[in-house]
C-alpha atoms as a PDB file:
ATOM      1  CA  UNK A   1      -6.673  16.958  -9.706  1.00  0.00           C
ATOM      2  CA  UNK A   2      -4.555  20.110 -11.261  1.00  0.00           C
ATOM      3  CA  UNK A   3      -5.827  23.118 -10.134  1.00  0.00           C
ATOM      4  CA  UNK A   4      -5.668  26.407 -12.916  1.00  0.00           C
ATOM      5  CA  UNK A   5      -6.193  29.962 -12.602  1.00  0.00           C
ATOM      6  CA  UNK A   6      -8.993  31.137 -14.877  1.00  0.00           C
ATOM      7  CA  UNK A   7      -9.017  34.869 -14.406  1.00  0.00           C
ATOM      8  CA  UNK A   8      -9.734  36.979 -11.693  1.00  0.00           C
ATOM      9  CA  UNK A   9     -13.036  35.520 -10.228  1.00  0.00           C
ATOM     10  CA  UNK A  10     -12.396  31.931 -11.146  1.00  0.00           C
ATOM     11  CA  UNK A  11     -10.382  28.331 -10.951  1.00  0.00           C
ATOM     12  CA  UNK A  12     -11.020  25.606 -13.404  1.00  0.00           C
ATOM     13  CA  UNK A  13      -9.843  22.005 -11.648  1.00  0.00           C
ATOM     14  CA  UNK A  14      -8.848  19.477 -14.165  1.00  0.00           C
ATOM     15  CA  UNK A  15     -10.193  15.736 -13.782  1.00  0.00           C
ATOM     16  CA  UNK A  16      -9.349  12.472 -14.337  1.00  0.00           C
ATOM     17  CA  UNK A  17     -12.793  11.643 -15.789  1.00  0.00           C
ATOM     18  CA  UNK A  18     -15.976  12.147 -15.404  1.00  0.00           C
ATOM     19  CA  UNK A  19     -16.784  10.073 -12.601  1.00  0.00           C
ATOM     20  CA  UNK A  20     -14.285  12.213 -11.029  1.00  0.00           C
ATOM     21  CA  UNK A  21     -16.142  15.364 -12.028  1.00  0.00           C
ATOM     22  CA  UNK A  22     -19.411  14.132 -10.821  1.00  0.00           C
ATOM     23  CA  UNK A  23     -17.748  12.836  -7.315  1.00  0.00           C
ATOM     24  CA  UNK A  24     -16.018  16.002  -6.547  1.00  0.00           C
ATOM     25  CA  UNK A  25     -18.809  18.006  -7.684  1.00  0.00           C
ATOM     26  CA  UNK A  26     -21.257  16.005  -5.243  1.00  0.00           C
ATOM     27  CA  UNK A  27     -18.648  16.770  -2.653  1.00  0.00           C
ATOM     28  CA  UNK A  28     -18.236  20.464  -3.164  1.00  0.00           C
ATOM     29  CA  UNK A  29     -21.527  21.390  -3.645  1.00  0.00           C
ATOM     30  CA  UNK A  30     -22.137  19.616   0.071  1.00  0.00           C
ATOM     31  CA  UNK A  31     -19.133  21.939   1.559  1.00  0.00           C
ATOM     32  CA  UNK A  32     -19.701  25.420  -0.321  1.00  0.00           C
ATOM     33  CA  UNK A  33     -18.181  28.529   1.704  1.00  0.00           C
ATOM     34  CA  UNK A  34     -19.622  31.912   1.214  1.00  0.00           C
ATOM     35  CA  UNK A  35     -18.229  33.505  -1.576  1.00  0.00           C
ATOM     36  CA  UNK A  36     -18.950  30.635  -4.315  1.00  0.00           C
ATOM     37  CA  UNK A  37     -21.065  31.349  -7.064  1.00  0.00           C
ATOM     38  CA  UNK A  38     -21.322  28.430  -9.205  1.00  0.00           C
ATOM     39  CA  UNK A  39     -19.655  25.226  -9.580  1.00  0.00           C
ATOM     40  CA  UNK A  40     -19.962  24.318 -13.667  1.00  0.00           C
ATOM     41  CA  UNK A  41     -19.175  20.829 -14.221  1.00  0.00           C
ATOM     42  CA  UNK A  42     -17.592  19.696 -17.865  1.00  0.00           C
ATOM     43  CA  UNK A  43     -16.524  16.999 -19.132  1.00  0.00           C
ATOM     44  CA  UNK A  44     -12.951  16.512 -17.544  1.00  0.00           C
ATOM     45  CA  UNK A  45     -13.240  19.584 -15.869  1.00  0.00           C
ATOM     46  CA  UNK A  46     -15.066  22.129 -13.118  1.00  0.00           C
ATOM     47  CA  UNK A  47     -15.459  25.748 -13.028  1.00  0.00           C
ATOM     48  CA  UNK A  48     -15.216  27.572  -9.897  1.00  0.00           C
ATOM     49  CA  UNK A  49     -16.660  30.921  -9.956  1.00  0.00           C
ATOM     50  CA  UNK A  50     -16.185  32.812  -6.327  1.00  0.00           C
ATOM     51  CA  UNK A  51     -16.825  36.342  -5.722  1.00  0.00           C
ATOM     52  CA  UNK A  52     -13.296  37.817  -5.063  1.00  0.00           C
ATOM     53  CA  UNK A  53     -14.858  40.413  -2.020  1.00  0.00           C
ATOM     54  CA  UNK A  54     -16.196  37.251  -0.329  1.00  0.00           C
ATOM     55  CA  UNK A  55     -13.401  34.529  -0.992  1.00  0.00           C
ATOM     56  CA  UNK A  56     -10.211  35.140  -2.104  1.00  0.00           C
ATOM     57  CA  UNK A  57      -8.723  32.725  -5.104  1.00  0.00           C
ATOM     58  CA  UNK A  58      -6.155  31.438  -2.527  1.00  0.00           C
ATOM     59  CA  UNK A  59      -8.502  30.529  -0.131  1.00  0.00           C
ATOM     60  CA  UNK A  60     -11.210  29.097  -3.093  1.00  0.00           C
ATOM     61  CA  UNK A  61      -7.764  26.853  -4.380  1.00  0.00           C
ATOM     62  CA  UNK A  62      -7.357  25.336  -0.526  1.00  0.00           C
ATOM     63  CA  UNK A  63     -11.031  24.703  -0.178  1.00  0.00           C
ATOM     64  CA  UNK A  64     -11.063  23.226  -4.010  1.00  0.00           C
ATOM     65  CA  UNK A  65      -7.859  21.041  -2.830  1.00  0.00           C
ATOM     66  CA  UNK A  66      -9.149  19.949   0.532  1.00  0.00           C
ATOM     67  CA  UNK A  67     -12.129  18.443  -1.067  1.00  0.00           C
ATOM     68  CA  UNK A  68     -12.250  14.546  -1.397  1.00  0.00           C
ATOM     69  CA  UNK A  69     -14.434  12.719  -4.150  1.00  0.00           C
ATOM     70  CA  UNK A  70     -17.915  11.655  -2.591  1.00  0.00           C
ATOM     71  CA  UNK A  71     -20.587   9.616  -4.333  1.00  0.00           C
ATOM     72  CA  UNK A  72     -23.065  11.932  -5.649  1.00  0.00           C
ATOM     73  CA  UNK A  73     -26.455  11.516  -4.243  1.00  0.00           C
ATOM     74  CA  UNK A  74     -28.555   8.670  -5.960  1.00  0.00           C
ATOM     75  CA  UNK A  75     -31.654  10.455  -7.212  1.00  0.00           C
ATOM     76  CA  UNK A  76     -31.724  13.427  -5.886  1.00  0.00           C
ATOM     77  CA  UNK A  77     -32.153  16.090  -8.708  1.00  0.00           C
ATOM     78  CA  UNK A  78     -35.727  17.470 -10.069  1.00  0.00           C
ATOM     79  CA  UNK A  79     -37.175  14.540 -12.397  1.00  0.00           C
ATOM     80  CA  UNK A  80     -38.403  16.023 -16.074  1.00  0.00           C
ATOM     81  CA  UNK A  81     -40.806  13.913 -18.023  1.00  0.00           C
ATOM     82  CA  UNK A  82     -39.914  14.318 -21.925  1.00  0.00           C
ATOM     83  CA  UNK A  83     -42.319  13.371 -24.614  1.00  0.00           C
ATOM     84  CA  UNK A  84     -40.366  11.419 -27.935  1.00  0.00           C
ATOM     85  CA  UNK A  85     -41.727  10.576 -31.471  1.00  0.00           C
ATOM     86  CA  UNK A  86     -39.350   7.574 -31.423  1.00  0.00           C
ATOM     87  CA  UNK A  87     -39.311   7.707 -35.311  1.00  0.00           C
ATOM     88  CA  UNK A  88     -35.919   9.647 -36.347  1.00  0.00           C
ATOM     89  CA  UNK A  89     -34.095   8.721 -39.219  1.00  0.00           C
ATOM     90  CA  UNK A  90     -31.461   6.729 -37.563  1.00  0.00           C
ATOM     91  CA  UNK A  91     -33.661   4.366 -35.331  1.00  0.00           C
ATOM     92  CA  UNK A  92     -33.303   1.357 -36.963  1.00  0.00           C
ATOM     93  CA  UNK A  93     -30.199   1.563 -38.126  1.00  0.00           C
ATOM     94  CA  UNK A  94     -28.960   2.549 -34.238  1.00  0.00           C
ATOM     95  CA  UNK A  95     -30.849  -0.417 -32.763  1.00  0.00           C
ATOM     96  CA  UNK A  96     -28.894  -2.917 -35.342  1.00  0.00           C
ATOM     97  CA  UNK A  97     -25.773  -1.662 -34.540  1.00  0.00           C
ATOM     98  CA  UNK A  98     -26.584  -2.464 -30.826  1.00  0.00           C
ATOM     99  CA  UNK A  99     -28.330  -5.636 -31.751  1.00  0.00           C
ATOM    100  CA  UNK A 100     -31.270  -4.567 -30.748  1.00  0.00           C
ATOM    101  CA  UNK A 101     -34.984  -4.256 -32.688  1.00  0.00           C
ATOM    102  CA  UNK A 102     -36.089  -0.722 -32.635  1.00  0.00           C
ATOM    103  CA  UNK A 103     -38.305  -0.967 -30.409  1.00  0.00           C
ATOM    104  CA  UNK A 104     -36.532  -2.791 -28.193  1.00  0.00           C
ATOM    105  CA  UNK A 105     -33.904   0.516 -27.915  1.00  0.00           C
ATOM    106  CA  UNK A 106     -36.904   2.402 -27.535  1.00  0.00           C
ATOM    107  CA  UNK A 107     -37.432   0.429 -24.699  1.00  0.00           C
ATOM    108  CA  UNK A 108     -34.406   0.395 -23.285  1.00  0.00           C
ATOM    109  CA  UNK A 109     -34.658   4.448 -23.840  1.00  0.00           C
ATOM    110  CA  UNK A 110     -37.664   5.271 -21.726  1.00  0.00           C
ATOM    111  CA  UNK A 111     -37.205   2.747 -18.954  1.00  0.00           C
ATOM    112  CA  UNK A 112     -33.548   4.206 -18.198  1.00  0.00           C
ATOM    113  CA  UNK A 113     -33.066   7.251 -15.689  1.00  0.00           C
ATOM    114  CA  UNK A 114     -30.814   9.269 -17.556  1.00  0.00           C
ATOM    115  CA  UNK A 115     -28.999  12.559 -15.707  1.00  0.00           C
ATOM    116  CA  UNK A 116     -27.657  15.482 -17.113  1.00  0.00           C
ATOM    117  CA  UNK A 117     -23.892  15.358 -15.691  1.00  0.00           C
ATOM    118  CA  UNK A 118     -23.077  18.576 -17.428  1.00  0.00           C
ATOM    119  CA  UNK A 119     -23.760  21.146 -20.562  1.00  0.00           C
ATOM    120  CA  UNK A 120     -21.718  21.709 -23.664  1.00  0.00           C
ATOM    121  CA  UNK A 121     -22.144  22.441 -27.035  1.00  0.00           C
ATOM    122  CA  UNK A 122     -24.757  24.844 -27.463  1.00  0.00           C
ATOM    123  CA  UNK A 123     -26.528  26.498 -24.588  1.00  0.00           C
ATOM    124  CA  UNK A 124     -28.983  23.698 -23.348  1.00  0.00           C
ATOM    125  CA  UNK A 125     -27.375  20.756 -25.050  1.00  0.00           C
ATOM    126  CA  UNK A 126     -27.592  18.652 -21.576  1.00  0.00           C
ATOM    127  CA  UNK A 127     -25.039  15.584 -21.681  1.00  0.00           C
ATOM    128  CA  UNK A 128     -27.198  12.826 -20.429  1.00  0.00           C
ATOM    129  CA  UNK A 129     -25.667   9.876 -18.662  1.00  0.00           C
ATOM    130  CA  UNK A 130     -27.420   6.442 -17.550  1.00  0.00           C
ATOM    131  CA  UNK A 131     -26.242   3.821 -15.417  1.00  0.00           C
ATOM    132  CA  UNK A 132     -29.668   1.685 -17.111  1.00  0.00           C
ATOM    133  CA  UNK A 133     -28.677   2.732 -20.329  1.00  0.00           C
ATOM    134  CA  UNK A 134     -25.265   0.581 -20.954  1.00  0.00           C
ATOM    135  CA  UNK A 135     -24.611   0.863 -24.731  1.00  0.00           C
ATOM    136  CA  UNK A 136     -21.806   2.723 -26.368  1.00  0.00           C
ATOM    137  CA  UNK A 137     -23.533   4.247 -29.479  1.00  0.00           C
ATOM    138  CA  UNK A 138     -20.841   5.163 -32.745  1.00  0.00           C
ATOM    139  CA  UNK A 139     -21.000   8.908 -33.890  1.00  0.00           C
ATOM    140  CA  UNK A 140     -21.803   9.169 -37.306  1.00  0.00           C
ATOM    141  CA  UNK A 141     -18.570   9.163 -39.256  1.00  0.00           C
ATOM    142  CA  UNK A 142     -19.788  13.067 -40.949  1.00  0.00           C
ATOM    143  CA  UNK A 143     -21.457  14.909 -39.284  1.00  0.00           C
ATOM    144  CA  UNK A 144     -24.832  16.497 -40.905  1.00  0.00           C
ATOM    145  CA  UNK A 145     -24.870  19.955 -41.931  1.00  0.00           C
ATOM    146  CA  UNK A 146     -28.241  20.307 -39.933  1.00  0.00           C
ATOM    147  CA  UNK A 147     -29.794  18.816 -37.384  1.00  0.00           C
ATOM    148  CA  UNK A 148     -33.864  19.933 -36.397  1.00  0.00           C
ATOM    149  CA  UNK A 149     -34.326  21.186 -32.836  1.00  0.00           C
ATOM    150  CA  UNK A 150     -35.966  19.130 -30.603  1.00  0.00           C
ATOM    151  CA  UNK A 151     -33.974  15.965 -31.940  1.00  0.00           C
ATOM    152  CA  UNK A 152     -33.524  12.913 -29.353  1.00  0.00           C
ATOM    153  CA  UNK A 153     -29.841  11.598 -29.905  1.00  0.00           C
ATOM    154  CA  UNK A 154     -27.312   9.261 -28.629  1.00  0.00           C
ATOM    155  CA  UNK A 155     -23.592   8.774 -29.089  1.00  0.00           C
ATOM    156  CA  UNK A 156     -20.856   7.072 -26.840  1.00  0.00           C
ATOM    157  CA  UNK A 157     -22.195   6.822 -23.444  1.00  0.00           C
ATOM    158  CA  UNK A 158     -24.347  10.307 -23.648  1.00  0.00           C
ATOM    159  CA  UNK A 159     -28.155  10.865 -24.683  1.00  0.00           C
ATOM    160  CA  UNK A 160     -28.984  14.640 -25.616  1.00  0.00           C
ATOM    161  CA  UNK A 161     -31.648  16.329 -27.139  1.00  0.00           C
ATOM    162  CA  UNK A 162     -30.361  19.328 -29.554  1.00  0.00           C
ATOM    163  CA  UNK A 163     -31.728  22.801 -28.040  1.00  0.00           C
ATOM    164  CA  UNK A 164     -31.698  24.277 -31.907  1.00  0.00           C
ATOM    165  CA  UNK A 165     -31.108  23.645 -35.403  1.00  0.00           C
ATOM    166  CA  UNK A 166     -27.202  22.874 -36.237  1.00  0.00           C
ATOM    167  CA  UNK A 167     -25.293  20.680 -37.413  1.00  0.00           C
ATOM    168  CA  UNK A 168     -24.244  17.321 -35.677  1.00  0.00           C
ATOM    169  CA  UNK A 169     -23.183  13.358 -35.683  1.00  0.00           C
ATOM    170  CA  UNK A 170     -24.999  11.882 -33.172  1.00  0.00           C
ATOM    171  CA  UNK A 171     -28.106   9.204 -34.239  1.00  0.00           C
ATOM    172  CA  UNK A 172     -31.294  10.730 -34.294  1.00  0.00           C
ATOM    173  CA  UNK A 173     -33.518   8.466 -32.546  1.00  0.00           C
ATOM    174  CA  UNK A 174     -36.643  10.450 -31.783  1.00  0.00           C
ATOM    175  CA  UNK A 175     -37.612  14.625 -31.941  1.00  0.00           C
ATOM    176  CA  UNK A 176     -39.663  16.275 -28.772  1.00  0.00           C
ATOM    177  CA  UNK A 177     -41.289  19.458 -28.947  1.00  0.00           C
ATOM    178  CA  UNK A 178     -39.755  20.299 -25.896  1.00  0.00           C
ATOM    179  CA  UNK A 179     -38.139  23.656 -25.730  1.00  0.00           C
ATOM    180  CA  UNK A 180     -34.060  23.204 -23.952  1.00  0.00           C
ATOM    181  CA  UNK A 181     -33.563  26.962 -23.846  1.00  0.00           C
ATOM    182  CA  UNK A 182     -35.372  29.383 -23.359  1.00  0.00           C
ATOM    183  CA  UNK A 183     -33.893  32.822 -22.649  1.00  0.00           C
ATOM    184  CA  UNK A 184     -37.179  34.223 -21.272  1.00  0.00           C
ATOM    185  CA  UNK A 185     -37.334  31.864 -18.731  1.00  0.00           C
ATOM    186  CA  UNK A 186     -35.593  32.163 -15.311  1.00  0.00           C
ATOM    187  CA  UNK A 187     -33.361  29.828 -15.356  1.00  0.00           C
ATOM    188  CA  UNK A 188     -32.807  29.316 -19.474  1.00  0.00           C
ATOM    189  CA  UNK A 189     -32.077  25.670 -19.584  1.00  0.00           C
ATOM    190  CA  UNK A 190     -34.626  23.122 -19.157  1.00  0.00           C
ATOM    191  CA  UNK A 191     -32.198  20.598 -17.909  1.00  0.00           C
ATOM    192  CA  UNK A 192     -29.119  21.785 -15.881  1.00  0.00           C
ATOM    193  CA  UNK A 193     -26.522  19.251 -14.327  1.00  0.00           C
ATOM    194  CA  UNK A 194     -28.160  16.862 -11.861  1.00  0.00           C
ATOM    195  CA  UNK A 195     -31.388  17.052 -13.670  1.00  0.00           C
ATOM    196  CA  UNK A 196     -32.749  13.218 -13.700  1.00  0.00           C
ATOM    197  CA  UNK A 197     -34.736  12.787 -17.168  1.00  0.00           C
ATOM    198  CA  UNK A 198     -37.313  10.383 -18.194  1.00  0.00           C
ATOM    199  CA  UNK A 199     -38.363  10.337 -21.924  1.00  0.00           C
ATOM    200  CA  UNK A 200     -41.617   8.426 -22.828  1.00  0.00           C
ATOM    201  CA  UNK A 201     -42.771   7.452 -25.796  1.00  0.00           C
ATOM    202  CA  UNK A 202     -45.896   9.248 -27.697  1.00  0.00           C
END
């Protein structure tokens, strides 16, 4: 792990993968010292955010370097229940390139746990990862000019649902009327890292 300055109230710690992200992130959050604000985990990365008049950036860096990878807790994030149309335009299509029926992805979809291991893209756009969920799904070779909000996706190894209309390449498998971000809220996003997800079918 390469640790990097990132300003004046910050260190960003540079990862192998993301397993590595989600094991050191299960290990600092168990082990946080006064003085940390937020750990924000990324894809290869994590984002340490201290308040300087609690704990200094040299002392953050030997606490962030101290820190050994630890299995993140099985199951231990809030569960949210999301209601899919399982009928978006790339469904079948998907499912055959998985050799799969359509229904049996959507199957496969709703009986997975899926967690969100970090956000990116557009505020609320959760990354979703499933250890039930073992397919590696192709992006779209062009992206479309627009995707609708609310759309259930998949590509690579991640599930997401898009927070608001733009454009994208992941397969649209499903839409949810399910609102991702919500600025009025108290805490915006519907699903922040460590969030487990279940989508069902309607």
């Amino acid at each position: 792990m390469r640790i990097l300055p990132f300003g004046d109230a910050a260190l960003l710690a540079e990862c192998a993968d993301l397993a590595e992200v989600r094991a050191r992130l299960a290990a600092l959050r168990s082990s946080m010292p006064p003085g940390v604000v937020d750990v924000v985990p990324a894809l290869r990365t994590l984002l340490v955010r201290v308040d300087p008049t609690i704990l200094g950036l040299h002392d953050a860096e030997r606490w962030l370097a101290r820190s050994a990878p630890a299995e993140p807790e099985a199951r231990a994030g809030e569960l949210v229940r999301i209601a899919v149309r399982y009928a978006g335009p790339d469904l079948a299509e998907t499912a055959g390139l998985l050799g799969l029926t359509a229904e049996s992805l959507v199957r496969r979809h709703t009986e997975a746990e899926w967690e969100c291991a970090f956000i990116g893209f557009a505020p609320g756009f959760a990354y979703l990862v499933s250890d039930d969920f073992p397919f590696d799904v192709p992006r779209h070779a062009t992206s479309r000019p627009q995707v609708p909000a609310g759309s259930v996706a998949l590509a690579g190894r991640f599930g997401g649902v898009y927070p608001r209309s733009s454009p994208g390449g992941w397969r649209l498998i499903g839409s949810t009327e399910a609102t991702l971000w919500d600025e009025s809220r108290e805490h915006p996003a519907l699903l922040p890292p460590g969030t487990r997800v279940r989508f069902e079918a309607v």
